[in-house]
N, C-alpha and C. Protein backbone atom coordinates (compact mmCIF):
# COMPACT_ATOMS: atom_id res chain seq x y z
N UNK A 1 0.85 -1.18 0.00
CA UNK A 1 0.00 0.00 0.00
C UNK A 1 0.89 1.24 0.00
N UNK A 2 0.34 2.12 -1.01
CA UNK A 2 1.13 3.12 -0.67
C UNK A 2 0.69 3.62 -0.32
N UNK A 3 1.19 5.09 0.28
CA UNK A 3 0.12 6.53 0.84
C UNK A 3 1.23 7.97 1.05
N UNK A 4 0.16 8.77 0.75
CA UNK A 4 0.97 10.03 1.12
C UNK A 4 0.38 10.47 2.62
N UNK A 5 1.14 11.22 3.75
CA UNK A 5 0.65 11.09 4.81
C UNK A 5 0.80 12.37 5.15
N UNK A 6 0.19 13.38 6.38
CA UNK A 6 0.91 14.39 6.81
C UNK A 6 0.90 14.32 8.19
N UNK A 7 2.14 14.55 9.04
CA UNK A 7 2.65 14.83 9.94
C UNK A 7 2.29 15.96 10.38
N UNK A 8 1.22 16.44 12.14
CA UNK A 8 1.42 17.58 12.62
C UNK A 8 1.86 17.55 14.16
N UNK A 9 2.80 18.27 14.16
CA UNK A 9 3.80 18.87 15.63
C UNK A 9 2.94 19.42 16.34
N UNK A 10 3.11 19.71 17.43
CA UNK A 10 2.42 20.20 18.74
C UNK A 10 2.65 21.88 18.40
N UNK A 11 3.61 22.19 17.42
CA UNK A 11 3.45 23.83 17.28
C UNK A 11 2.91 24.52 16.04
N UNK A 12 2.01 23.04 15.63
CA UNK A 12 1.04 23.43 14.18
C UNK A 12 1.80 23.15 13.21
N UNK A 13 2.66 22.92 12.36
CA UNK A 13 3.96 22.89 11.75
C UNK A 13 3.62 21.25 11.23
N UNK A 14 3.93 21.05 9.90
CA UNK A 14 3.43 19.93 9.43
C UNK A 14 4.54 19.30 8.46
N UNK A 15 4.63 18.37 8.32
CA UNK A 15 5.43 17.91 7.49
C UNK A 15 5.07 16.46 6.56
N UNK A 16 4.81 16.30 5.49
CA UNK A 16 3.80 15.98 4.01
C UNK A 16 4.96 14.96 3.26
N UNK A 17 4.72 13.69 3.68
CA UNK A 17 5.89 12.62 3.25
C UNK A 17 4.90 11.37 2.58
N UNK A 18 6.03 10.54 2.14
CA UNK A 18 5.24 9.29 1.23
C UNK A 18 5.80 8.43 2.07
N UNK A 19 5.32 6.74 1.87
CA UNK A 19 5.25 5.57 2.39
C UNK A 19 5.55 4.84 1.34
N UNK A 20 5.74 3.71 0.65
CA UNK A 20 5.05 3.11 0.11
C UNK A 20 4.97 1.25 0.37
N UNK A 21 5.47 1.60 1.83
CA UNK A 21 4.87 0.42 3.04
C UNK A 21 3.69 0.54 3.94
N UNK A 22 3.20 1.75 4.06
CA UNK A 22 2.55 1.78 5.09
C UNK A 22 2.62 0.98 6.57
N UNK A 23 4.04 1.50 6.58
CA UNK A 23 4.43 0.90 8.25
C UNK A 23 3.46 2.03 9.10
N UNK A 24 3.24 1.48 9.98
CA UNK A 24 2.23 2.03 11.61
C UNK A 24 3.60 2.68 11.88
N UNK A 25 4.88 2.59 12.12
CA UNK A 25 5.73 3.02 12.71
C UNK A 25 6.84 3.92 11.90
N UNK A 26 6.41 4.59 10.89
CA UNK A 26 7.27 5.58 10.04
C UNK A 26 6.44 6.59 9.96
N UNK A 27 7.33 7.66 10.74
CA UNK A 27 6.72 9.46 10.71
C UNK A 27 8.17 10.28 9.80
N UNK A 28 8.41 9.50 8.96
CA UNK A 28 8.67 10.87 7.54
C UNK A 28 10.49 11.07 7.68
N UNK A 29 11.04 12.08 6.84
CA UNK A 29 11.94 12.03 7.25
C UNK A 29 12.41 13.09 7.19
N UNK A 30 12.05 14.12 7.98
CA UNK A 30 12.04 15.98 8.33
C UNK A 30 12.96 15.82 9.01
N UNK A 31 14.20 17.08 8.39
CA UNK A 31 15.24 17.12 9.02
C UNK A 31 14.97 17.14 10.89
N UNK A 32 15.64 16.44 11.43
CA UNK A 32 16.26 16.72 13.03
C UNK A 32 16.17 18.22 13.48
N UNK A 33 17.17 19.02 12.77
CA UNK A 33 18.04 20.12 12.85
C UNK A 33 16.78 20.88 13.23
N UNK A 34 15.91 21.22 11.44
CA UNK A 34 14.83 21.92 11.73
C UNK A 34 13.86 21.99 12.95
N UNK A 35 13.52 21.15 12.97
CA UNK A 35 12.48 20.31 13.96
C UNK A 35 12.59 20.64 15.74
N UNK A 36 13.93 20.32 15.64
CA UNK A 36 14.31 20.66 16.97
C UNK A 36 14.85 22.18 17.50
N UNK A 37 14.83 23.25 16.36
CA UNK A 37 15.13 24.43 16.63
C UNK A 37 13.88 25.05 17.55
N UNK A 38 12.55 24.54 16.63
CA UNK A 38 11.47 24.95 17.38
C UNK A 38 10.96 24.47 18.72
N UNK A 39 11.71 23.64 19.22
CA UNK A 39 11.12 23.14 20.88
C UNK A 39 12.49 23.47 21.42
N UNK A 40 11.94 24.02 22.75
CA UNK A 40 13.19 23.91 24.05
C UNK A 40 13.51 23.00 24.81
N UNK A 41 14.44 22.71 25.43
CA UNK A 41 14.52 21.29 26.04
C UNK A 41 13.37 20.87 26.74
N UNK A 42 12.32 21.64 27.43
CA UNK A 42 11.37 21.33 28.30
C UNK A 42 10.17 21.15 27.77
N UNK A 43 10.04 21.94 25.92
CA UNK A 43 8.71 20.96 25.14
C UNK A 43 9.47 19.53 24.74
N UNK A 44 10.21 19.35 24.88
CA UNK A 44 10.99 17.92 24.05
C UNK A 44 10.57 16.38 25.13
N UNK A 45 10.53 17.05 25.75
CA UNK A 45 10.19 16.01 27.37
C UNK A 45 9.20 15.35 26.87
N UNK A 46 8.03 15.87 26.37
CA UNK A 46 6.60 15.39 26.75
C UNK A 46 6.16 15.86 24.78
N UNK A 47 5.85 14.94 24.21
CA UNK A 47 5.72 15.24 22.55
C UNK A 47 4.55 14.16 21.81
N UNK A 48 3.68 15.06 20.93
CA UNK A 48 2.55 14.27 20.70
C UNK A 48 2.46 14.65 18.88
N UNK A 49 2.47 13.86 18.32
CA UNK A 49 2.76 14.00 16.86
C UNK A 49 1.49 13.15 16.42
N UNK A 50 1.06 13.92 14.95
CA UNK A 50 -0.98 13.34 14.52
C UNK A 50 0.27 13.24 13.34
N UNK A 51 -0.35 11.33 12.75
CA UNK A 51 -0.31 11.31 10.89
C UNK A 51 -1.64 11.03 10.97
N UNK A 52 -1.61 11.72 9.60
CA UNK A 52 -3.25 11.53 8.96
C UNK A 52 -2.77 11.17 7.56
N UNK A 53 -3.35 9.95 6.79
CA UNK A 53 -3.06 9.12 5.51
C UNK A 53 -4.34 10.55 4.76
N UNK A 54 -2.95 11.18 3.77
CA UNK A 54 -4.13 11.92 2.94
C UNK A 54 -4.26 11.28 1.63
N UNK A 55 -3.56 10.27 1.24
CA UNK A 55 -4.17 9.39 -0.07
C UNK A 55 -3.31 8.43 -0.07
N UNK A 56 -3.98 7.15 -0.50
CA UNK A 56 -3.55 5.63 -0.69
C UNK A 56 -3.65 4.90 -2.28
N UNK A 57 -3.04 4.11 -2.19
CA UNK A 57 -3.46 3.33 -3.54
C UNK A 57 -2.49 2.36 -3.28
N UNK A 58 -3.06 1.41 -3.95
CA UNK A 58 -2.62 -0.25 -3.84
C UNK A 58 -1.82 -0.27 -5.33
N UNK A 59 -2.03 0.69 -6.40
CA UNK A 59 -1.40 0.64 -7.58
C UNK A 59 -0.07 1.09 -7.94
N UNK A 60 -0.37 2.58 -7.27
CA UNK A 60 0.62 3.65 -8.03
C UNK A 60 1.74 3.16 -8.63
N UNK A 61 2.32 3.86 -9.41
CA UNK A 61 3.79 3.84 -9.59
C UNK A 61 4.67 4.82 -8.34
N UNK A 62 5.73 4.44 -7.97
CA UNK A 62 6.53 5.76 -7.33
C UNK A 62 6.46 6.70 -7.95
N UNK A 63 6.67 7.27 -9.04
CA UNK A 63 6.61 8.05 -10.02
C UNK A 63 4.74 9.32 -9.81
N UNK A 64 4.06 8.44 -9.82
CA UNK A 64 2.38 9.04 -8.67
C UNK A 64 2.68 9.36 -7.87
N UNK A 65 2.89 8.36 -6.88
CA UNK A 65 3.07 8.76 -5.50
C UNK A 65 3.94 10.19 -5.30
N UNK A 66 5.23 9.64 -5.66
CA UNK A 66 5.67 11.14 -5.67
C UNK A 66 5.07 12.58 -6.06
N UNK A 67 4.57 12.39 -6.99
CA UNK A 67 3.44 13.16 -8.06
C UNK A 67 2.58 13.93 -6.86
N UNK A 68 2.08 12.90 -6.06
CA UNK A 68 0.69 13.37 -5.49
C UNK A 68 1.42 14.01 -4.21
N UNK A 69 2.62 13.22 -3.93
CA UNK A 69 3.03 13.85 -2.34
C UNK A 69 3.60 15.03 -2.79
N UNK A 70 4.11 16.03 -4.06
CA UNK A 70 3.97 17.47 -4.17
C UNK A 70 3.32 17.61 -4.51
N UNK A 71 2.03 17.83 -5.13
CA UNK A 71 0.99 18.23 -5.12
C UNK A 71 0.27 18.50 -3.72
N UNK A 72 0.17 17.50 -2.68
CA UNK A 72 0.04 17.81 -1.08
C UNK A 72 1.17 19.27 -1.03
N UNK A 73 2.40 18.94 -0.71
CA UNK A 73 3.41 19.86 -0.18
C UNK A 73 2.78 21.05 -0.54
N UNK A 74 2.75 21.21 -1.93
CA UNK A 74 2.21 22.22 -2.68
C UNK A 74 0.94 23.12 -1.64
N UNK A 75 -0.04 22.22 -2.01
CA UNK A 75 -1.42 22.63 -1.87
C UNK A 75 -1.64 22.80 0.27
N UNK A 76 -0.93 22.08 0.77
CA UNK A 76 -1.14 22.58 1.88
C UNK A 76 0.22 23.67 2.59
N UNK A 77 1.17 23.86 1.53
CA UNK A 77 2.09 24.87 1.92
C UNK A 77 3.43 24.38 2.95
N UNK A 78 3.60 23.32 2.62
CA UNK A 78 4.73 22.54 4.08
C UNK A 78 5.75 22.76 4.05
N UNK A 79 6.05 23.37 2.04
CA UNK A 79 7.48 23.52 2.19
C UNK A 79 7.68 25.32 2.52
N UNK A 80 6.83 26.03 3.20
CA UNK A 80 6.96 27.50 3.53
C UNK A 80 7.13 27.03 4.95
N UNK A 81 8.29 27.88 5.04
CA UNK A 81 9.12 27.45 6.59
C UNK A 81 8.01 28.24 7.68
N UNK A 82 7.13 28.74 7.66
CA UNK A 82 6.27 29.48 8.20
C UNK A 82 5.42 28.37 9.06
N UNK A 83 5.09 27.34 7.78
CA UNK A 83 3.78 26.47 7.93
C UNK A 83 4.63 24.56 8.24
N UNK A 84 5.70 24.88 7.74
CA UNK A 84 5.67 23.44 7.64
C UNK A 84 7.63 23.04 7.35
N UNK A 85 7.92 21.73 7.76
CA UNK A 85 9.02 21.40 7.40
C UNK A 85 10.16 20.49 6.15
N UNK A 86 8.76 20.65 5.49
CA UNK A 86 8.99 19.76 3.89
C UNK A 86 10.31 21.09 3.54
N UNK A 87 11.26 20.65 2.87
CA UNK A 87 12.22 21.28 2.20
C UNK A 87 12.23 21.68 0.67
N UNK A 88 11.45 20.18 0.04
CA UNK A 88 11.08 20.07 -0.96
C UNK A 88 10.10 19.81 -1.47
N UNK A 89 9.33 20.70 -3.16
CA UNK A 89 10.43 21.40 -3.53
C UNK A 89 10.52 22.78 -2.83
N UNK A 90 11.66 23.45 -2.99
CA UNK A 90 11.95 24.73 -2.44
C UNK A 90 10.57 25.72 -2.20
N UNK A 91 10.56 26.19 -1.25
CA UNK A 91 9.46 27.04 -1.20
C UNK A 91 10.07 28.82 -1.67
N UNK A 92 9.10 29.45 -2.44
CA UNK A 92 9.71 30.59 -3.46
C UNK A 92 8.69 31.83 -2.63
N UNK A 93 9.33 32.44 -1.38
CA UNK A 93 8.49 33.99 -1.19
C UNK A 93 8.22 34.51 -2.09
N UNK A 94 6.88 35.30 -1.93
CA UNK A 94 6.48 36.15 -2.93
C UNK A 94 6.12 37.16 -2.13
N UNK A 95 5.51 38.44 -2.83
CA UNK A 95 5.39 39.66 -1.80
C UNK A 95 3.84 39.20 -1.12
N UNK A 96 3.33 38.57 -1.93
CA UNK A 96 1.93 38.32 -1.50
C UNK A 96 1.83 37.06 0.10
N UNK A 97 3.25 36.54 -0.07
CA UNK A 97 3.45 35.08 1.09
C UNK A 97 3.59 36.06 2.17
């Protein structure tokens, strides 16, 4: 099964990754670095992370999957360091962001 999934942090901040195991036990692979700039040692203690499967298919090619998991990034904004910790693809300010 595959699926595209999104990851949300306890400080709203989301991060929009693919599977195409659908392990119960894989949350994505958002840099460390980032991630941990935003908590202090004393939110790090105690941490509660939501995936929600935003699309599946038993077919795809990787080539889809990938497809659809930017199209997510895209459409819910993950790679704007504002909203989210997707890197890719690059998120492009505009005067209007």
């Amino acid at each position: 099964m595959n699926i595209v999934y999104r990851i949300t942090y306890p400080n709203g901040k989301i991060y929009v990754g693919q599977d195409r195991t659908n392990s119960i036990n894989y949350f994505g692979s958002a840099s460390d670095d980032l991630i941990a700039k935003d908590f202090n040692p004393e939110q790090r203690q105690s941490f509660t992370v939501t995936r929600d499967i935003l699309w599946q298919s038993e077919t795809a090619s990787r080539a889809e999957v990938t497809r659809v998991e930017i199209e997510h990034i895209l459409r819910l904004g993950s790679n704007d360091p504002r909203v989210g910790y997707n890197q890719s693809p690059p998120f492009r300010f505009t005067s209007g962001a």
